[in-house]
C-alpha atoms as a PDB file:
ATOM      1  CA  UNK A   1     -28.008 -60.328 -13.625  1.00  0.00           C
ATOM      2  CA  UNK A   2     -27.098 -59.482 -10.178  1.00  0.00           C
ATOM      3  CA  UNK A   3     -26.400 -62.255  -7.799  1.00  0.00           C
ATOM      4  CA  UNK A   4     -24.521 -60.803  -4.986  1.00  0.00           C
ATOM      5  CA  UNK A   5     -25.136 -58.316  -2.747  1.00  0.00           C
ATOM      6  CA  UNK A   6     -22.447 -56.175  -0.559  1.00  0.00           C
ATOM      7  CA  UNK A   7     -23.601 -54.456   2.031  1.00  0.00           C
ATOM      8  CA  UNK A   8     -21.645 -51.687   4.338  1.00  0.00           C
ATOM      9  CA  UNK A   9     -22.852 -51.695   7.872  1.00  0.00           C
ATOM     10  CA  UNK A  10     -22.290 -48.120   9.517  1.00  0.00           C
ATOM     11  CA  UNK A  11     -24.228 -45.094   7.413  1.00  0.00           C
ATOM     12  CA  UNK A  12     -26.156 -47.710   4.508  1.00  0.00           C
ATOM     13  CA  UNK A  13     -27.323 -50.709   5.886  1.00  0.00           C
ATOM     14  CA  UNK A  14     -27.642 -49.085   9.816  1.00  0.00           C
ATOM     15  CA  UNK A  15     -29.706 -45.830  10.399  1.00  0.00           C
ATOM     16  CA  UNK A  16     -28.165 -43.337  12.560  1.00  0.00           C
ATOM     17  CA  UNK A  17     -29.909 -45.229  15.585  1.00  0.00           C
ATOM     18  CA  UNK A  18     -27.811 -47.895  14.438  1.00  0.00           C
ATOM     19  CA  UNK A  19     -31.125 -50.066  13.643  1.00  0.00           C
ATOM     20  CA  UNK A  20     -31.408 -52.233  10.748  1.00  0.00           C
ATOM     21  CA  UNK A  21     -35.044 -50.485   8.924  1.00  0.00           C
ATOM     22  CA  UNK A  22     -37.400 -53.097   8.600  1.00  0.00           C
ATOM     23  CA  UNK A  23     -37.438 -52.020   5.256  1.00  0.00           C
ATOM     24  CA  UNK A  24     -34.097 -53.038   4.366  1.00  0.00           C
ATOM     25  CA  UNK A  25     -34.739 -56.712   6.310  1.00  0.00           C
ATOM     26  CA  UNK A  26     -37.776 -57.019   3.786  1.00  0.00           C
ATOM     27  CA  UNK A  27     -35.822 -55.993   0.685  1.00  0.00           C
ATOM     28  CA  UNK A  28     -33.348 -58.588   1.478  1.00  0.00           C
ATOM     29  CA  UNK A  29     -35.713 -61.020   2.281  1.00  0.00           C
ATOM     30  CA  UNK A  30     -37.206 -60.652  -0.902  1.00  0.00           C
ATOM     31  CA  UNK A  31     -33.303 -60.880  -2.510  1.00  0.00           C
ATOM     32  CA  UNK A  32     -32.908 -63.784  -1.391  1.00  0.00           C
ATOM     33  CA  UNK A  33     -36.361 -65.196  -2.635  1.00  0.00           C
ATOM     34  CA  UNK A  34     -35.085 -64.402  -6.218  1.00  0.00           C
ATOM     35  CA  UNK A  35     -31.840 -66.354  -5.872  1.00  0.00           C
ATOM     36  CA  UNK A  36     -29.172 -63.374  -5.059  1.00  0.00           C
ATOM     37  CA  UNK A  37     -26.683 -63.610  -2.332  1.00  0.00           C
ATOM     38  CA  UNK A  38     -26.218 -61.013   0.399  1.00  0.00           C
ATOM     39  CA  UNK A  39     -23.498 -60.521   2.543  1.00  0.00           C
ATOM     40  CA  UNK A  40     -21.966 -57.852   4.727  1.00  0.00           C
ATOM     41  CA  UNK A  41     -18.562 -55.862   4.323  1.00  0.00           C
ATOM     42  CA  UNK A  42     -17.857 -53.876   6.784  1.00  0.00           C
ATOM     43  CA  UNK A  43     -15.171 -51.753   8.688  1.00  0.00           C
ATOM     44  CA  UNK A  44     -16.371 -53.276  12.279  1.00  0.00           C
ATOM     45  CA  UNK A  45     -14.450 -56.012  13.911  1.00  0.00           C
ATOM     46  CA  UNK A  46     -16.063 -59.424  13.237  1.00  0.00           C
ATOM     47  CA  UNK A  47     -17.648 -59.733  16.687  1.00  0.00           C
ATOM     48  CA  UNK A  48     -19.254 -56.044  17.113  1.00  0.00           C
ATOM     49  CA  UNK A  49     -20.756 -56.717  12.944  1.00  0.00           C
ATOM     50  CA  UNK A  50     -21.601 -60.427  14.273  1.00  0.00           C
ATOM     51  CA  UNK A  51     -25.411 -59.199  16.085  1.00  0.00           C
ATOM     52  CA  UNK A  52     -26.504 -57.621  12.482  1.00  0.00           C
ATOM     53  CA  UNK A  53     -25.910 -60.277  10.781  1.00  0.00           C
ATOM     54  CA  UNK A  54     -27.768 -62.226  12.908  1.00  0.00           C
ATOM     55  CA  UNK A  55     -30.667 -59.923  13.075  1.00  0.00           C
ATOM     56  CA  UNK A  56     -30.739 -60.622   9.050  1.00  0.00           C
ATOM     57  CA  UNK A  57     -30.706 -64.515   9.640  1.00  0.00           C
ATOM     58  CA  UNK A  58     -27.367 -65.317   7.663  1.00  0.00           C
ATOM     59  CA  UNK A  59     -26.670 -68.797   7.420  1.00  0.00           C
ATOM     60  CA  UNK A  60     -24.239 -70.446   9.369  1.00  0.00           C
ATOM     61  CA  UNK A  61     -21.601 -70.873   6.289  1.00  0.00           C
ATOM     62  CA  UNK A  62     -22.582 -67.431   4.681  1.00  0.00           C
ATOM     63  CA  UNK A  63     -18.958 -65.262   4.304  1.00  0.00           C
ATOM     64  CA  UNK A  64     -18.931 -61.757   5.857  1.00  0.00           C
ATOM     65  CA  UNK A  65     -15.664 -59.744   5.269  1.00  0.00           C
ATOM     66  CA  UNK A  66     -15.164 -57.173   8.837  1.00  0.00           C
ATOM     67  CA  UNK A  67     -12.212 -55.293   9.510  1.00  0.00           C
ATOM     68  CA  UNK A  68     -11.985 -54.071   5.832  1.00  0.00           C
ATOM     69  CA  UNK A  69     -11.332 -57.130   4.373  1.00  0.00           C
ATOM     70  CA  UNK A  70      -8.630 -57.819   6.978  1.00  0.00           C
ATOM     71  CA  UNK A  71     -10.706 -60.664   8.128  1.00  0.00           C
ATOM     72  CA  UNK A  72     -13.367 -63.353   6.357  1.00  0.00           C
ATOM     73  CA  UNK A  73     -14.845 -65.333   8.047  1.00  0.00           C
ATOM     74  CA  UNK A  74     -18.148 -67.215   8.534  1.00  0.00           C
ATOM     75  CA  UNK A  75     -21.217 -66.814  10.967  1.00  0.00           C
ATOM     76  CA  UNK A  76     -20.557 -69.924  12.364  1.00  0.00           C
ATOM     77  CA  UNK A  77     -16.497 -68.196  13.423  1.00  0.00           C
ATOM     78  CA  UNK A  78     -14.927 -70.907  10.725  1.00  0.00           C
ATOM     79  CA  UNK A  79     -11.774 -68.261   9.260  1.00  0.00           C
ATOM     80  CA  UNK A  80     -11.295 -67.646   5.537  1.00  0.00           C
ATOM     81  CA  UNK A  81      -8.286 -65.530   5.825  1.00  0.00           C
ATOM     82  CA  UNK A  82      -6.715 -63.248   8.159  1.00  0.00           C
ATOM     83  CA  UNK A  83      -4.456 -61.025   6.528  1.00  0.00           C
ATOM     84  CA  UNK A  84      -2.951 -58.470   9.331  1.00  0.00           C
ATOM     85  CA  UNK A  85      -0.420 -55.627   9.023  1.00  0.00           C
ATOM     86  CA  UNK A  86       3.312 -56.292   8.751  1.00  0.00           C
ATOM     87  CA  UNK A  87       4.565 -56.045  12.664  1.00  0.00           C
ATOM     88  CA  UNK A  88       7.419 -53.522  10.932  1.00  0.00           C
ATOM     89  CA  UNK A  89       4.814 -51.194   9.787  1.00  0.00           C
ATOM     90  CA  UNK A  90       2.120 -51.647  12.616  1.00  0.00           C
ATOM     91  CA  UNK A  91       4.862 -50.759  15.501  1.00  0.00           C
ATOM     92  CA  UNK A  92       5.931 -47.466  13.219  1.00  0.00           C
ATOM     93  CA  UNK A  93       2.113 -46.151  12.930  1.00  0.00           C
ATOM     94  CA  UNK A  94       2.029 -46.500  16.424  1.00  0.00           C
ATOM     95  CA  UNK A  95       5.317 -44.487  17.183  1.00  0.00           C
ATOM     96  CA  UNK A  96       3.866 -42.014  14.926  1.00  0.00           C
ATOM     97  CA  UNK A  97       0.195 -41.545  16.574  1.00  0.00           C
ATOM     98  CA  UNK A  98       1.838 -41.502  20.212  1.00  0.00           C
ATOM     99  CA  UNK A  99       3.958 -39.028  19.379  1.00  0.00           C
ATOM    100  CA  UNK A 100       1.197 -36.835  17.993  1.00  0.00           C
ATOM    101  CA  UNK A 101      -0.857 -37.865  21.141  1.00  0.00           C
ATOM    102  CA  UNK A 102      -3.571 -39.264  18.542  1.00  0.00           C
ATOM    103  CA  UNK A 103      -6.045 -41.689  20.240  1.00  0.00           C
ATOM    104  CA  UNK A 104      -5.357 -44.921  18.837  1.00  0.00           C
ATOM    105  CA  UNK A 105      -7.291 -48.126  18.634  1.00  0.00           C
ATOM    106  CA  UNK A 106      -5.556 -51.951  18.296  1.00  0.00           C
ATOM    107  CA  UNK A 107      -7.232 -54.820  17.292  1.00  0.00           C
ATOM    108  CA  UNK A 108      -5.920 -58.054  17.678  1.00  0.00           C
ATOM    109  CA  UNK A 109      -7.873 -61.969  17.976  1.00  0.00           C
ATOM    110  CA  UNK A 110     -10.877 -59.910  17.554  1.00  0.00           C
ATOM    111  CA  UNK A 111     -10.631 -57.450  20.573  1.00  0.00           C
ATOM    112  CA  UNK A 112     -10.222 -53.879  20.807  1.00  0.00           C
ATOM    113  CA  UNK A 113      -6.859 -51.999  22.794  1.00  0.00           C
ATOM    114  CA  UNK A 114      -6.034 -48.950  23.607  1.00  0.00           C
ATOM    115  CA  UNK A 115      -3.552 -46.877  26.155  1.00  0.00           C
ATOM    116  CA  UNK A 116      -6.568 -45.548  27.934  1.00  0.00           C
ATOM    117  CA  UNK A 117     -10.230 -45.438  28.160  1.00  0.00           C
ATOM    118  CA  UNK A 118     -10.871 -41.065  27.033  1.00  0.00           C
ATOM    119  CA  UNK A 119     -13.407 -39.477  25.203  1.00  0.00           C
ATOM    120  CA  UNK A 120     -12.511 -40.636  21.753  1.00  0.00           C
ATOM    121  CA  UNK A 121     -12.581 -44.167  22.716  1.00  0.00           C
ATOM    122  CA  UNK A 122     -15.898 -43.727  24.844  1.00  0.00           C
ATOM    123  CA  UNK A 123     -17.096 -42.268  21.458  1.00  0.00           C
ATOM    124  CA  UNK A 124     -16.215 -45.252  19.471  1.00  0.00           C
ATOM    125  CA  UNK A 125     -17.143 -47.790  21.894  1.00  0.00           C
ATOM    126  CA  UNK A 126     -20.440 -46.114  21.967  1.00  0.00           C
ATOM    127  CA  UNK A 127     -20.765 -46.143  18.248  1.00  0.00           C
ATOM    128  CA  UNK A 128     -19.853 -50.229  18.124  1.00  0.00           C
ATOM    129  CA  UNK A 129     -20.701 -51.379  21.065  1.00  0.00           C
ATOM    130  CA  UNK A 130     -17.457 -52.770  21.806  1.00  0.00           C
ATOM    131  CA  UNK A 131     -15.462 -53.111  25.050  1.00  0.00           C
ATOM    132  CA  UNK A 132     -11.916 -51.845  24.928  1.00  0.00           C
ATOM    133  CA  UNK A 133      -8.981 -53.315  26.817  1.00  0.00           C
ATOM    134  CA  UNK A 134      -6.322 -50.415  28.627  1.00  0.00           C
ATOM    135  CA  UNK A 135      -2.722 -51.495  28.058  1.00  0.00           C
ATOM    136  CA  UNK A 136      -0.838 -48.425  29.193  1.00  0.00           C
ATOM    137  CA  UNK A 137       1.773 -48.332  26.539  1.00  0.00           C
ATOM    138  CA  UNK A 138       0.374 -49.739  23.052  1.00  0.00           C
ATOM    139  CA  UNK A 139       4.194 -49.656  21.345  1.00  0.00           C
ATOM    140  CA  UNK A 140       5.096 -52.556  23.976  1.00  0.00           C
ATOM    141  CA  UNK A 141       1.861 -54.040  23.957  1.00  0.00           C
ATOM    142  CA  UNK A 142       2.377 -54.727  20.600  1.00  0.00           C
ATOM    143  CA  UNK A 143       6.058 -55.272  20.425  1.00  0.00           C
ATOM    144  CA  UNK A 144       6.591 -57.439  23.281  1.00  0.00           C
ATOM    145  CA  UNK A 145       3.760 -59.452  22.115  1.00  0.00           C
ATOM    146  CA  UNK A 146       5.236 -59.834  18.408  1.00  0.00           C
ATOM    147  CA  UNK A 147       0.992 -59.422  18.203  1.00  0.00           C
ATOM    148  CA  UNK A 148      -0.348 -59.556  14.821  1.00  0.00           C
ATOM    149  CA  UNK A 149      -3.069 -56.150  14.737  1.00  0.00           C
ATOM    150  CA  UNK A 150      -5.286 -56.745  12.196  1.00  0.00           C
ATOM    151  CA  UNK A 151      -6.267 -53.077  12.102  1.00  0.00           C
ATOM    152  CA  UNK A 152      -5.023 -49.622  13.446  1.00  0.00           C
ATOM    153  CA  UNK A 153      -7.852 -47.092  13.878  1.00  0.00           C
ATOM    154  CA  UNK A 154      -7.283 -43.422  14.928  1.00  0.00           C
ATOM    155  CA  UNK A 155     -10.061 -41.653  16.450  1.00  0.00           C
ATOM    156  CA  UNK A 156      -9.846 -38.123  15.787  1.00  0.00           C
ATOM    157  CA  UNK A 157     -12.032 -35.221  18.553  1.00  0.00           C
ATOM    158  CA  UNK A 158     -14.005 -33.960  15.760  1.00  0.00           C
ATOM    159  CA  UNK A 159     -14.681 -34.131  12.344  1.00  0.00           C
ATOM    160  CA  UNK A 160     -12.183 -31.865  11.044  1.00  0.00           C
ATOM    161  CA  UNK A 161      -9.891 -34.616  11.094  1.00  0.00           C
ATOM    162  CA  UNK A 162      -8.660 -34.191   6.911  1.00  0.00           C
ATOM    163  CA  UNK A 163      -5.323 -33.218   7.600  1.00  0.00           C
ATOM    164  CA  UNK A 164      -4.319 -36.008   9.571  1.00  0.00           C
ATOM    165  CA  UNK A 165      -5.897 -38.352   7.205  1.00  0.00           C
ATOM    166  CA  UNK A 166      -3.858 -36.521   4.307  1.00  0.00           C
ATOM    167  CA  UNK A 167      -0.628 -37.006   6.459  1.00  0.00           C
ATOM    168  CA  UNK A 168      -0.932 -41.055   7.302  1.00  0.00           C
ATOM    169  CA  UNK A 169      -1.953 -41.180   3.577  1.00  0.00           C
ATOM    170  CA  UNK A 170       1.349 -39.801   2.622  1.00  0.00           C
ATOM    171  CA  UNK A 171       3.405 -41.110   5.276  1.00  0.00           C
ATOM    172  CA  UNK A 172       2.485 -44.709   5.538  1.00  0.00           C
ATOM    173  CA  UNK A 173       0.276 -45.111   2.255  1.00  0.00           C
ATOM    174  CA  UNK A 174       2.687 -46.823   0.512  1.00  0.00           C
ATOM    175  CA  UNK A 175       3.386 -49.793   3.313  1.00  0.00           C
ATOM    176  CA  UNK A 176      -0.664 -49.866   4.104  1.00  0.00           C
ATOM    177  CA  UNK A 177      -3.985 -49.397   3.640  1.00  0.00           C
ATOM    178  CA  UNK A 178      -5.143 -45.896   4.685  1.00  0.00           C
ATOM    179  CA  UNK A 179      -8.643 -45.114   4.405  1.00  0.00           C
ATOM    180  CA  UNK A 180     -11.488 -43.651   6.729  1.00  0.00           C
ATOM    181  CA  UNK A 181     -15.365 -44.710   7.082  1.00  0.00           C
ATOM    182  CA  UNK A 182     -16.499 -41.923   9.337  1.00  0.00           C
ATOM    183  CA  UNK A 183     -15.323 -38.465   9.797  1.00  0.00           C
ATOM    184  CA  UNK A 184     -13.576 -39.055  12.919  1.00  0.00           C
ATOM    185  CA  UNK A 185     -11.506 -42.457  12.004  1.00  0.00           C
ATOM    186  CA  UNK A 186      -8.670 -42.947   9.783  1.00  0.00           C
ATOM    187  CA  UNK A 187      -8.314 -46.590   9.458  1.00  0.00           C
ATOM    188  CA  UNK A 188      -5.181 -48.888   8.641  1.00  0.00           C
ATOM    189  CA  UNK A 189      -5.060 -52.235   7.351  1.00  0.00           C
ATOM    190  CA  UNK A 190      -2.508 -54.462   5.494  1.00  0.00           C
ATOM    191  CA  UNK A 191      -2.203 -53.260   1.428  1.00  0.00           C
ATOM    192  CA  UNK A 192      -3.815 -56.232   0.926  1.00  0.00           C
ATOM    193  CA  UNK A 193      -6.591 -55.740   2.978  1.00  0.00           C
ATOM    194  CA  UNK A 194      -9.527 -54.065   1.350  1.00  0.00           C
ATOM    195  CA  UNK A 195     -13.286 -54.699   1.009  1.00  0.00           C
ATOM    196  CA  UNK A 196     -12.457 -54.698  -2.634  1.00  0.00           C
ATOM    197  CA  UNK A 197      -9.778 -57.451  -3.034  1.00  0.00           C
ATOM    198  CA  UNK A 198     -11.455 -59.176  -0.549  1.00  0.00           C
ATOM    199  CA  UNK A 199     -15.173 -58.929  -2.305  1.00  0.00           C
ATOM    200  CA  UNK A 200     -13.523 -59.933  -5.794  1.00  0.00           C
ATOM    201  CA  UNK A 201     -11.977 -63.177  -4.229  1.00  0.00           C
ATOM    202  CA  UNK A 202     -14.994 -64.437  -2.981  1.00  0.00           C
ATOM    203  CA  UNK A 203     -17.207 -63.347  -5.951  1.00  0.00           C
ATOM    204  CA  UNK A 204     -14.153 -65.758  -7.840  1.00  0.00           C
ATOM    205  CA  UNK A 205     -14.689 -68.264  -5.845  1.00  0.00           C
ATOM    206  CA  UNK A 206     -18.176 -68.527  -6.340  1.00  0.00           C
ATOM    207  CA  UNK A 207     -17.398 -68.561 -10.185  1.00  0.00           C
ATOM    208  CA  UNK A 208     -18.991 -64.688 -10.239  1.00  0.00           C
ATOM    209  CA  UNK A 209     -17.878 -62.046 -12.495  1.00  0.00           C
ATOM    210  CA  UNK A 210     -17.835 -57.928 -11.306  1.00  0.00           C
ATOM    211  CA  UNK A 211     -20.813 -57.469 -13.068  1.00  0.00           C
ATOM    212  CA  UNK A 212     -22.500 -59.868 -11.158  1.00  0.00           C
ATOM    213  CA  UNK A 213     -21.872 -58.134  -8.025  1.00  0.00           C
ATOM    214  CA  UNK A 214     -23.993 -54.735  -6.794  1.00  0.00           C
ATOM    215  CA  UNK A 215     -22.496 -53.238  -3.776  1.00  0.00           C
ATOM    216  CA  UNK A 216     -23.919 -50.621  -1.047  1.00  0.00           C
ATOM    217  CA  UNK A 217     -21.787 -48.189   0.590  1.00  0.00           C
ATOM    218  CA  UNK A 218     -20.992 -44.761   2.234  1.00  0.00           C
ATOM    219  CA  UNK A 219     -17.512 -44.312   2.958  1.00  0.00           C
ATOM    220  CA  UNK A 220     -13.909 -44.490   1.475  1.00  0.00           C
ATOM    221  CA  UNK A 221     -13.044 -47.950   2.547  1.00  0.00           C
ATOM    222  CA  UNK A 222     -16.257 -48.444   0.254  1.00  0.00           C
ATOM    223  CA  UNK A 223     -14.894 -46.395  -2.863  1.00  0.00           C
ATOM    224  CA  UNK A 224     -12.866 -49.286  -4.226  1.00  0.00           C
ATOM    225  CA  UNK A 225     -15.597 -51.924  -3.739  1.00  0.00           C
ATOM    226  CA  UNK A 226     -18.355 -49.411  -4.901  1.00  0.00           C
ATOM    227  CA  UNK A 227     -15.838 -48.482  -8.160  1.00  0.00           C
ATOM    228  CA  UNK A 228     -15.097 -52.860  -8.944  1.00  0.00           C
ATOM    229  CA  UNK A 229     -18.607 -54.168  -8.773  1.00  0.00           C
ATOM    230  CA  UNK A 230     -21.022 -53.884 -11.502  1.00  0.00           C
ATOM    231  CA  UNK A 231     -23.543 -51.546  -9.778  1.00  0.00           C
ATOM    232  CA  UNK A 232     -22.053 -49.492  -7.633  1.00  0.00           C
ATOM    233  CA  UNK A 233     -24.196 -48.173  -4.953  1.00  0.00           C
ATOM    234  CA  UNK A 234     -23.988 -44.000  -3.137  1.00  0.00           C
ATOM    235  CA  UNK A 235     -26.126 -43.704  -0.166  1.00  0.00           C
ATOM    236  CA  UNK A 236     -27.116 -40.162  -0.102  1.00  0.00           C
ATOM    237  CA  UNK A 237     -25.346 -39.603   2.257  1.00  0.00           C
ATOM    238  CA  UNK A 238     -21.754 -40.531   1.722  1.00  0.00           C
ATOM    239  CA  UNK A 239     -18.665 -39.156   1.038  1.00  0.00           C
ATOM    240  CA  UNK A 240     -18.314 -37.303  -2.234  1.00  0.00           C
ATOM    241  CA  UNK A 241     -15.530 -39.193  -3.612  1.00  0.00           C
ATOM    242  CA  UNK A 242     -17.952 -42.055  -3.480  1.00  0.00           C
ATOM    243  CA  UNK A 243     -21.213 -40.076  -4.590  1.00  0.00           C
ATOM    244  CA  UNK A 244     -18.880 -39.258  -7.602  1.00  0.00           C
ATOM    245  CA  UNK A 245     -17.514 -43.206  -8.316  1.00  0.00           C
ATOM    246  CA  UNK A 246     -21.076 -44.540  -8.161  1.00  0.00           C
ATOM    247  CA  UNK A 247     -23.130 -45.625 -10.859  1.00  0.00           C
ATOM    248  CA  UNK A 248     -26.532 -45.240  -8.576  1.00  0.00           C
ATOM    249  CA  UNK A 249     -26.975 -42.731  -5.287  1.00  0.00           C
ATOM    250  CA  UNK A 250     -29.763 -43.990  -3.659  1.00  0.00           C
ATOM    251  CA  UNK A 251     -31.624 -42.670  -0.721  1.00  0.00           C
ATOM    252  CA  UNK A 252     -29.762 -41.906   3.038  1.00  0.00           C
ATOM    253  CA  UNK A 253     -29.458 -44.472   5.492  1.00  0.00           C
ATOM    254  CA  UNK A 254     -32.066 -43.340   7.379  1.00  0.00           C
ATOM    255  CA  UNK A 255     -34.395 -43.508   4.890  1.00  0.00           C
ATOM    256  CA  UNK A 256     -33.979 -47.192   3.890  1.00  0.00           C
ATOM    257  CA  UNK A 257     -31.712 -46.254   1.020  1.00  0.00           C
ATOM    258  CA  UNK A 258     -30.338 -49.997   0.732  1.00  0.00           C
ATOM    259  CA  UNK A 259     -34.270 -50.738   0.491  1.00  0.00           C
ATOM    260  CA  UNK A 260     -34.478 -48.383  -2.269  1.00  0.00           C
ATOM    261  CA  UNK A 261     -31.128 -49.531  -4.227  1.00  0.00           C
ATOM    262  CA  UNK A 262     -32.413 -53.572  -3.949  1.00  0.00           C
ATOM    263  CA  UNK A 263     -36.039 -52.721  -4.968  1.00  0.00           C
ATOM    264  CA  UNK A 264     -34.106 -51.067  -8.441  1.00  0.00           C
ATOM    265  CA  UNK A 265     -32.088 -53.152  -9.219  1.00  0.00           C
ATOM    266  CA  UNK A 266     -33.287 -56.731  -8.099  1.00  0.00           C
ATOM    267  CA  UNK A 267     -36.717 -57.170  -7.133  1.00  0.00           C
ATOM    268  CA  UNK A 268     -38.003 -54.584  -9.319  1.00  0.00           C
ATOM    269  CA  UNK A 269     -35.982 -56.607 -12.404  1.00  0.00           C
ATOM    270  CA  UNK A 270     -36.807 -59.825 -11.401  1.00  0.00           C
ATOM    271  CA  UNK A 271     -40.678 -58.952 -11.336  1.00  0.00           C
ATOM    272  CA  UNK A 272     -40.966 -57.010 -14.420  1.00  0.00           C
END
């Protein structure tokens, strides 16, 4: 039986308004009426996921893993872990995208800096909703700071951005975490840092098994988490590698599909 829920933010739990559907509020309203936990893992920084998790009424001392399991922490700000990349490896990715002239995003003690405010990061701040800080040269930033980045993310100027992902993949795969939610970010995290290892320490801690666990997701920084839990959850519209892994594609994220997936598996069950 399931008891815990994970839910991506961007493309399953949002619409493409990024709105919460007032079906998926009443689907995990009714969740939690039969006992099962739901939390959120998501991509975003902690602050910028914060407002949705709010709109959902999570308890003060409910967990929700942001930054791709680079940070836990609870609603009410208390930490978990923190788990950022090795300064070594962060400062070299950075080299790496300046000398490409890739937009690059930093995030450190939960704020967002770049080089300089351009399309890409109008885009993304746009998308989020986040505010990001100009720092003219991001190596120093960094470097001078000794600043431990919880996440690199590389905004790409369109969605044919494979190749590039391909290349950090083989480049720095094996000293990080390399993985992409939307079309135009590759994101990089600690090895350590995943929704999955994150999502199967605090199922442990709670004394849960995998099987006990349904997740919801879209992306590839879902894949693992989506392939570990017990019911793993497609929307519709996600990536293929993780239409493929799933055990269940439900409906697209602007149709309610996390709605749809809960109804099936939960309340549906429970009520039966």
């Amino acid at each position: 039986m399931i008891k815990l829920v994970a839910l991506d933010l961007d493309d399953t739990l949002l619409n493409d308004e990024l709105e919460i559907p007032q079906e998926n509020i009443e689907a995990i309203d009714r969740a939690r009426e039969h006992g099962v936990d739901v939390i959120i893992a998501t991509g975003r920084m902690y602050c910028r996921a914060m407002p949705y998790a709010q709109e959902l009424g999570m308890a003060p001392d409910q967990v929700m893993i942001s930054y791709n399991g680079a940070m836990v922490r609870r609603i009410n700000g208390d930490f978990i872990s923190h788990t950022p990349l090795e300064e070594d490896t962060a400062l070299a990715i950075i080299k790496y995208c300046q000398e490409r002239n890739w937009t690059l995003n930093a995030y450190y003690n939960d704020q967002l800096y770049v080089e300089k405010i351009n399309s890409n990061v109008e885009y993304y701040m746009r998308m989020v909703g986040a505010d990001a800080h100009p720092v003219g040269d991001l190596y120093q930033f960094a470097a001078d700071g000794r600043i431990p980045l919880t996440k690199l993310l590389i905004v790409g100027d369109d969605d044919n951005f494979g190749e590039s992902f391909e290349m950090m993949r083989s480049k720095f795969g094996a000293s990080a975490q390399v993985t992409r939610s939307k079309k135009r970010y590759i994101e990089i995290t600690h090895l350590e840092a995943t929704k999955a290892k994150a999502l199967a320490r605090l199922a442990e801690s709670r004394g849960l098994k995998a099987d006990q666990v349904m997740v919801i997701g879209d992306g590839l920084n879902d894949l693992q988490m989506i392939q570990w839990a017990g019911i793993g959850v497609a929307m519709a519209n996600a990536a293929s590698d993780v239409l493929a892994a799933a055990d269940f594609v439900t409906k697209t994220n602007n149709e309610a599909g996390v709605a749809h997936a809960i109804n099936r598996f939960i309340s549906d069950k429970v009520t039966s």
